[in-house]
PDB file of N, CA and C in Angstrom:
ATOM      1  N   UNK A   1      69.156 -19.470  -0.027  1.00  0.00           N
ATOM      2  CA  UNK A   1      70.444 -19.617   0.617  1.00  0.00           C
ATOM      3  C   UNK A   1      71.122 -20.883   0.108  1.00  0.00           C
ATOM      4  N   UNK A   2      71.999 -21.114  -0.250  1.00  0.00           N
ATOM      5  CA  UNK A   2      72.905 -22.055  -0.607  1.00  0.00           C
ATOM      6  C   UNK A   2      74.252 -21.990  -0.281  1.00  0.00           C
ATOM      7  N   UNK A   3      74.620 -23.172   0.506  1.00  0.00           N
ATOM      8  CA  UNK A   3      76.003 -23.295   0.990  1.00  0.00           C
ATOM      9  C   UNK A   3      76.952 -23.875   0.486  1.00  0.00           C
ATOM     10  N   UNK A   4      77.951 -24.317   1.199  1.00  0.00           N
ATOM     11  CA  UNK A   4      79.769 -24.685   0.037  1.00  0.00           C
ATOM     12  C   UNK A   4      79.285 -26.492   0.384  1.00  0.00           C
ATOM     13  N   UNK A   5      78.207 -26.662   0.949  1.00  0.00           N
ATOM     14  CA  UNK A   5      78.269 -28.209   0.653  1.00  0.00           C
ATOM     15  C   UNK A   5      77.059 -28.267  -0.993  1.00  0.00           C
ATOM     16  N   UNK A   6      76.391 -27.643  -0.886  1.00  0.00           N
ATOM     17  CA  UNK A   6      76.021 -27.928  -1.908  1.00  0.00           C
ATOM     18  C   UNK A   6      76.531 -27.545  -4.012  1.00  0.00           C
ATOM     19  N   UNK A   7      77.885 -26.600  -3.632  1.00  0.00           N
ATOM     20  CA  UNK A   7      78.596 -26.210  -4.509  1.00  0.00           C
ATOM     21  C   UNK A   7      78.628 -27.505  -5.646  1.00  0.00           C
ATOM     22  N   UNK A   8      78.867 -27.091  -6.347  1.00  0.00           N
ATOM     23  CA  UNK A   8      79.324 -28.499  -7.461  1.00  0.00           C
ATOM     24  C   UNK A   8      80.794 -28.197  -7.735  1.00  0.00           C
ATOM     25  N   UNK A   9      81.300 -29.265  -8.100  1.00  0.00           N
ATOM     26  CA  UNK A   9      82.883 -29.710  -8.555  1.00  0.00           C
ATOM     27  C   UNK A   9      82.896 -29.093  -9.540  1.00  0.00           C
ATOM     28  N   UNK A  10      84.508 -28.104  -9.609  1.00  0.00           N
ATOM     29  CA  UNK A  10      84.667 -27.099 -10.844  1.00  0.00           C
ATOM     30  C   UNK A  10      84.233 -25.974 -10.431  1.00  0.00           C
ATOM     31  N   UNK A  11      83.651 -25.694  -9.737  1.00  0.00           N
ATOM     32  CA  UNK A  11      83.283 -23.909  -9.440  1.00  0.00           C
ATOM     33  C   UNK A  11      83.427 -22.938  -8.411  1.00  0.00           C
ATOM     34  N   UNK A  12      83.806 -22.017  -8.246  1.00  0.00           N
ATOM     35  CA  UNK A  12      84.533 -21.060  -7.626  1.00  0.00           C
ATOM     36  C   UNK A  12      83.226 -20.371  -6.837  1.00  0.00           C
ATOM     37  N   UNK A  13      83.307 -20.306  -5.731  1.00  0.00           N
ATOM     38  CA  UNK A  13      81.551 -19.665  -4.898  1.00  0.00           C
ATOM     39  C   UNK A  13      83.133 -18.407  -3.938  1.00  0.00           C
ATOM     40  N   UNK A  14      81.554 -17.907  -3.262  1.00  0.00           N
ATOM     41  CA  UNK A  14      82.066 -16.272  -2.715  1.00  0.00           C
ATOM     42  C   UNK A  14      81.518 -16.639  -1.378  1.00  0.00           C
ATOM     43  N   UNK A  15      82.045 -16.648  -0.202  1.00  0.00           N
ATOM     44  CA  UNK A  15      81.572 -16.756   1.016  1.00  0.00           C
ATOM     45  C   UNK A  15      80.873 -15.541   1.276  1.00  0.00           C
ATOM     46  N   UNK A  16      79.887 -15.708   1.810  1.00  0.00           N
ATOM     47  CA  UNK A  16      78.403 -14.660   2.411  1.00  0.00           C
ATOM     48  C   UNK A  16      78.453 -14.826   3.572  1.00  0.00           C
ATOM     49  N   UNK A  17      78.419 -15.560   4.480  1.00  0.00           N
ATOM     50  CA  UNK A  17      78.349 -15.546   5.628  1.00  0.00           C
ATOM     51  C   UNK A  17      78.448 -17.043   6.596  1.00  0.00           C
ATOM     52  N   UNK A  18      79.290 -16.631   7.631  1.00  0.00           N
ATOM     53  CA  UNK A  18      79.155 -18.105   8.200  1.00  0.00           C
ATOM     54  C   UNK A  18      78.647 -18.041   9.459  1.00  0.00           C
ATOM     55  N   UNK A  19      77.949 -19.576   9.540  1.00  0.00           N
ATOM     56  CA  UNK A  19      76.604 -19.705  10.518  1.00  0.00           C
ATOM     57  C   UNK A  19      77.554 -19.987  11.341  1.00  0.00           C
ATOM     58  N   UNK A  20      76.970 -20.632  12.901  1.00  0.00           N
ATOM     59  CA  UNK A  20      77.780 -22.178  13.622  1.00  0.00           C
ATOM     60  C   UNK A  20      78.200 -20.509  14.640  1.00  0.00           C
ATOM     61  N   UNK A  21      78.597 -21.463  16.206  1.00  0.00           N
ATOM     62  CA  UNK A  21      78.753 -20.811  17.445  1.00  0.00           C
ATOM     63  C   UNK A  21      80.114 -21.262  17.695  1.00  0.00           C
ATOM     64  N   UNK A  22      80.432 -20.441  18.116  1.00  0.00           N
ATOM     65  CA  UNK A  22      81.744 -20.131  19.309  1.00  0.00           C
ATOM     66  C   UNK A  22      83.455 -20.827  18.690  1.00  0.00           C
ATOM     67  N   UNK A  23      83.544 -21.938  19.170  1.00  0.00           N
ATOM     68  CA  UNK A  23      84.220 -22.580  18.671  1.00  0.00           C
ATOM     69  C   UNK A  23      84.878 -23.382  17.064  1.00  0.00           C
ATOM     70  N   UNK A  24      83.337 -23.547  16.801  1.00  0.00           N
ATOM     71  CA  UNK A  24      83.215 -24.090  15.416  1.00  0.00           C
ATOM     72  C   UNK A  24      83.528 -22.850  14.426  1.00  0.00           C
ATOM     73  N   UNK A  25      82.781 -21.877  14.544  1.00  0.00           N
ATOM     74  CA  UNK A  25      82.532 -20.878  13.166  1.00  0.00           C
ATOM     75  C   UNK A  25      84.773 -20.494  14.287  1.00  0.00           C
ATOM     76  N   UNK A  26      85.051 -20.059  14.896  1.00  0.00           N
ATOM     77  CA  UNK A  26      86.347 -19.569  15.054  1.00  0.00           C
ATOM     78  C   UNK A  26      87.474 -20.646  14.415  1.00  0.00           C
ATOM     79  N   UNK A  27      87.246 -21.811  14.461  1.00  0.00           N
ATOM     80  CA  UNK A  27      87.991 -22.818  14.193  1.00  0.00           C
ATOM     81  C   UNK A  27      87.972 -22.747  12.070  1.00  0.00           C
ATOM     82  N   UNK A  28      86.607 -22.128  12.022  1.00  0.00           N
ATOM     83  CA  UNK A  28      86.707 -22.126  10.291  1.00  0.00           C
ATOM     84  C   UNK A  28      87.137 -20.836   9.973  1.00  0.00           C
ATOM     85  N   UNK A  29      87.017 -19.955  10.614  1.00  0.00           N
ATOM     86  CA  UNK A  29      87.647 -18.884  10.541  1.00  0.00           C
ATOM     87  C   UNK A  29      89.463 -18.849  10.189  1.00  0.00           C
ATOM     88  N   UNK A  30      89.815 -19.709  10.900  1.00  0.00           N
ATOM     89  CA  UNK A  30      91.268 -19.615  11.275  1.00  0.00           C
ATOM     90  C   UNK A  30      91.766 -20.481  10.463  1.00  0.00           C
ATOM     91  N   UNK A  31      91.156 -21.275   9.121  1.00  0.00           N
ATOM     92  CA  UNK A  31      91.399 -21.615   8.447  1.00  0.00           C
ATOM     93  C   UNK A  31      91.215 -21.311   6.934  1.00  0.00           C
ATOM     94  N   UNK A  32      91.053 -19.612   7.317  1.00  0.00           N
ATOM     95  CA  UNK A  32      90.985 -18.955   6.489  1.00  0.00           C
ATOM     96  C   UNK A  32      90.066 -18.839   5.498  1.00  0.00           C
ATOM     97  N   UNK A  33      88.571 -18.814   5.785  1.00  0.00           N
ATOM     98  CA  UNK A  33      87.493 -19.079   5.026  1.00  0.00           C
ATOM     99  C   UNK A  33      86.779 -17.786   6.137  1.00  0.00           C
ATOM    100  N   UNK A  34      86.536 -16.828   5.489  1.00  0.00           N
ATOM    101  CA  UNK A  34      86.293 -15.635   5.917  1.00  0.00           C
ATOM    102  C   UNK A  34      85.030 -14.962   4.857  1.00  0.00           C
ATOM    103  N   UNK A  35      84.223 -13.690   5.276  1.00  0.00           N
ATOM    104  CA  UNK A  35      83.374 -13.119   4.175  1.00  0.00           C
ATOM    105  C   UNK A  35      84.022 -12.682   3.506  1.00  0.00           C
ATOM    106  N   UNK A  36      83.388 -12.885   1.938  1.00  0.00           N
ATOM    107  CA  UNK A  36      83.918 -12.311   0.775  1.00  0.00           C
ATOM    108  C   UNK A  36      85.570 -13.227   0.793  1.00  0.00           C
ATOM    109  N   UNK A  37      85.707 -14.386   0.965  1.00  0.00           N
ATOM    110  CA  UNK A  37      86.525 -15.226   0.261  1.00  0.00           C
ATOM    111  C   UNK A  37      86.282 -16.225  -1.049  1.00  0.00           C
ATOM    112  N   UNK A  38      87.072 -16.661  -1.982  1.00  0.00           N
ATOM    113  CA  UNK A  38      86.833 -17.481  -2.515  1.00  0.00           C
ATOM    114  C   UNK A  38      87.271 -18.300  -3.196  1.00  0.00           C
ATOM    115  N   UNK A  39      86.216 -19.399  -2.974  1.00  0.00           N
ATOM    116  CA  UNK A  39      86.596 -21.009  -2.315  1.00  0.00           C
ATOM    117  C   UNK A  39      86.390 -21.641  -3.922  1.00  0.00           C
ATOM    118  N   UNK A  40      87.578 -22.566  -4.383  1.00  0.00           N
ATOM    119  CA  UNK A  40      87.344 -23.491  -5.630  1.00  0.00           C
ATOM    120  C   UNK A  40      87.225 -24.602  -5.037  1.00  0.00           C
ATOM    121  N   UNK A  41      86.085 -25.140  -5.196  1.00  0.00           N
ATOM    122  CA  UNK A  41      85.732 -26.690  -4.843  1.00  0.00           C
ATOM    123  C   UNK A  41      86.056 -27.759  -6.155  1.00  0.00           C
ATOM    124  N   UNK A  42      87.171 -28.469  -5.669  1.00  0.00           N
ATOM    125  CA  UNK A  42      88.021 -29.200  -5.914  1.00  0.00           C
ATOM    126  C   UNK A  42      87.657 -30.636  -6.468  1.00  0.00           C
ATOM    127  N   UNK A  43      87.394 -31.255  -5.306  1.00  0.00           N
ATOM    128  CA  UNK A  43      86.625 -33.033  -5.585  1.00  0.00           C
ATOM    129  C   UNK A  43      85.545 -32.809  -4.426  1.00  0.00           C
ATOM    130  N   UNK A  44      85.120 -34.008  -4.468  1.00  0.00           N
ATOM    131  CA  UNK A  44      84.048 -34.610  -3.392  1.00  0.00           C
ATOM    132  C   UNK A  44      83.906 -35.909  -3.356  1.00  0.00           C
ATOM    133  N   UNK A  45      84.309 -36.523  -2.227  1.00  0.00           N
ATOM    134  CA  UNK A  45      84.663 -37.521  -2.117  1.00  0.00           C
ATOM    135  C   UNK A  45      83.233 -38.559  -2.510  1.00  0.00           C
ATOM    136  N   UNK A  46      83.370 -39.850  -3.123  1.00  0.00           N
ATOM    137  CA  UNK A  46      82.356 -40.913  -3.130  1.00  0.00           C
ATOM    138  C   UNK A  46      80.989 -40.704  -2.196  1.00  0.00           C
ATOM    139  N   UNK A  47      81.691 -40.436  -0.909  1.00  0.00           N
ATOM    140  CA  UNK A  47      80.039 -40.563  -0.450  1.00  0.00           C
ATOM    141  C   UNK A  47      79.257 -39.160   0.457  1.00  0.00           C
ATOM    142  N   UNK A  48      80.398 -38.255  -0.285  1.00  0.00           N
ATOM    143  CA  UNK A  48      80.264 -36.578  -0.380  1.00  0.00           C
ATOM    144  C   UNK A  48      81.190 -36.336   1.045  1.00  0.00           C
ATOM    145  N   UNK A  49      82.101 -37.037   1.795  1.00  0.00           N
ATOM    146  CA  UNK A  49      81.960 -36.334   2.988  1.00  0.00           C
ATOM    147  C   UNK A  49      84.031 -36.946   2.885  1.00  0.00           C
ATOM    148  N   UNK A  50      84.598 -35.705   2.804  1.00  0.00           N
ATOM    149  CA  UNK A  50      85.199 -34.919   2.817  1.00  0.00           C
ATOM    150  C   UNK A  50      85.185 -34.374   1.710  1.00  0.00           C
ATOM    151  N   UNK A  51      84.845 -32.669   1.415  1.00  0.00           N
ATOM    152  CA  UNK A  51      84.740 -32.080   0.042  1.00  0.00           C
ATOM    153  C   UNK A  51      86.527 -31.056   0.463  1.00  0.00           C
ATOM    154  N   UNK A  52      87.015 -31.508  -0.909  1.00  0.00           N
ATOM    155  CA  UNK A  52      88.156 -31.188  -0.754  1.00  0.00           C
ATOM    156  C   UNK A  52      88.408 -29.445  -1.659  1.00  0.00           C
ATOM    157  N   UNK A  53      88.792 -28.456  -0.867  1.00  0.00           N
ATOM    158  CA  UNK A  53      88.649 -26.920  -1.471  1.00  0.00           C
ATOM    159  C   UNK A  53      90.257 -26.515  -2.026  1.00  0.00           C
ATOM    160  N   UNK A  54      90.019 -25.267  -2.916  1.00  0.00           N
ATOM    161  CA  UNK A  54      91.552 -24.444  -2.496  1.00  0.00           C
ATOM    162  C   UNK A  54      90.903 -23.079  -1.834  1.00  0.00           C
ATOM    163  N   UNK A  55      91.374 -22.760  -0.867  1.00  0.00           N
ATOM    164  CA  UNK A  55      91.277 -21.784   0.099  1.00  0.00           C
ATOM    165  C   UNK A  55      92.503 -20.714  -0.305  1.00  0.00           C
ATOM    166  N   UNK A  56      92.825 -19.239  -0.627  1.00  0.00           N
ATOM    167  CA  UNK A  56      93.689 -18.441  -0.702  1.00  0.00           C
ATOM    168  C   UNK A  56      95.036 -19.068  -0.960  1.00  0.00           C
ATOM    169  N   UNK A  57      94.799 -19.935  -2.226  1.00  0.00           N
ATOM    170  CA  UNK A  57      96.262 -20.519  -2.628  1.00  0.00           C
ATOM    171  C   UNK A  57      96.918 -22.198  -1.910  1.00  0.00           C
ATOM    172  N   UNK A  58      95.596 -22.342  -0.845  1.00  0.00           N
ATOM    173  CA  UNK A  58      96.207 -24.171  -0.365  1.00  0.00           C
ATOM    174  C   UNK A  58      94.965 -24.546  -0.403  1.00  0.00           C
ATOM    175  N   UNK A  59      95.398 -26.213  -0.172  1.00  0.00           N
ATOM    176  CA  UNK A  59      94.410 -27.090  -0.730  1.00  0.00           C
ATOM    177  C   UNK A  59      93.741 -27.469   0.775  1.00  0.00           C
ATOM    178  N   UNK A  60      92.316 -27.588   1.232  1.00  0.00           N
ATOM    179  CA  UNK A  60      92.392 -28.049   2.152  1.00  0.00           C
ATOM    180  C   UNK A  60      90.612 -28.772   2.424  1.00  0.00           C
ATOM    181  N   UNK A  61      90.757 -29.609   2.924  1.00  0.00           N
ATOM    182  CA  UNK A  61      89.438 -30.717   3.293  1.00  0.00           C
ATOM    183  C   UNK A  61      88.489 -30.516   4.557  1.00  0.00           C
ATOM    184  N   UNK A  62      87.060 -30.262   4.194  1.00  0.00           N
ATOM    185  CA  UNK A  62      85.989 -30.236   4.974  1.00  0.00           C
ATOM    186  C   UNK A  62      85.171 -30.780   5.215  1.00  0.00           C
ATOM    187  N   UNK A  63      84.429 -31.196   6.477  1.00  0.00           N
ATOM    188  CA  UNK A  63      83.638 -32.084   6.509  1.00  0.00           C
ATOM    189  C   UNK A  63      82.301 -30.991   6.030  1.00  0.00           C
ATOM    190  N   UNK A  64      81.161 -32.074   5.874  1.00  0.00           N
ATOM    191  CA  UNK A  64      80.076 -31.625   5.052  1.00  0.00           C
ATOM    192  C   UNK A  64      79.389 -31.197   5.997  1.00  0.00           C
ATOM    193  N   UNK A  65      79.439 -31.365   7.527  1.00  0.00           N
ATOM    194  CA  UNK A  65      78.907 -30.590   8.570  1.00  0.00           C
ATOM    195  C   UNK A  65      79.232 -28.749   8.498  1.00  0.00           C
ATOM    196  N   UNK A  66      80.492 -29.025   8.432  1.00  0.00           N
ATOM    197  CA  UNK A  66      81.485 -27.391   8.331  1.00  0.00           C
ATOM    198  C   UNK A  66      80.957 -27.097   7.239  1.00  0.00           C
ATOM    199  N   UNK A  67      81.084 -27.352   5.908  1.00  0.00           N
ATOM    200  CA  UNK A  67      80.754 -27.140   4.533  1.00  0.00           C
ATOM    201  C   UNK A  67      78.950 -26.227   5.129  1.00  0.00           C
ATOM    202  N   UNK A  68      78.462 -26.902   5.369  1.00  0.00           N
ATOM    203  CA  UNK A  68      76.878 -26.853   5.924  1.00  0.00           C
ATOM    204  C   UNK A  68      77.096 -25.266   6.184  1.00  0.00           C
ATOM    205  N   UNK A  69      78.144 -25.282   7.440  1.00  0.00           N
ATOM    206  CA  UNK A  69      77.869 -24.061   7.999  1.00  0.00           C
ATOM    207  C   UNK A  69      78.285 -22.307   6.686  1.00  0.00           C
ATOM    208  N   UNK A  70      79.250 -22.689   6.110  1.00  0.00           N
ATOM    209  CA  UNK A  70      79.275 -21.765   5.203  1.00  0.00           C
ATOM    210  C   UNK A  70      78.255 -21.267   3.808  1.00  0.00           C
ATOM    211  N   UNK A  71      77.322 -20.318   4.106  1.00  0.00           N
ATOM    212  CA  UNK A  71      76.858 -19.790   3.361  1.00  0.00           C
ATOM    213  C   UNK A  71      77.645 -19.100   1.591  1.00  0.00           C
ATOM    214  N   UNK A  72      77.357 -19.290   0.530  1.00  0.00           N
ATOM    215  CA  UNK A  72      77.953 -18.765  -0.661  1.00  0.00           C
ATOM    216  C   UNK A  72      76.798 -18.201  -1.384  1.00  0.00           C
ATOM    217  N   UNK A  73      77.725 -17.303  -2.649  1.00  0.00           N
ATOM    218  CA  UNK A  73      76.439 -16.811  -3.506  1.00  0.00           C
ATOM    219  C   UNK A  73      77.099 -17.142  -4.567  1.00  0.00           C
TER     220      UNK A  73
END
């Protein structure tokens, strides 16, 4: 299993599935990171924690907790 925190800079991953309860996994949901999306990981910040994505055409920043929760292949 490997997730979007461990992605490397420059490469395009496929969401598989996302972990995390109630609030959290709905809150990543609604930011448009869904199964079978896919995510270009962008930068990563100095001390890895905000990894910055493009999501369906916008640019947008995750913490490495959230990152955690998304599964990729």
């Amino acid at each position: 299993m490997s997730t979007l925190k461990e992605a490397k800079i420059g490469t395009v991953v496929t969401v598989k599935k996302l972990s995390g309860e109630g609030a959290v996994k709905r809150r990543i949901m609604d930011m448009g990171i869904t199964k079978g999306t896919e995510i270009f990981v962008r930068k990563v910040a100095p001390l890895g924690d905000p990894i910055e994505v493009t999501v369906r055409g916008y640019e947008l920043s995750l913490r490495k907790a959230d990152a955690e929760m998304i599964e990729t292949v």
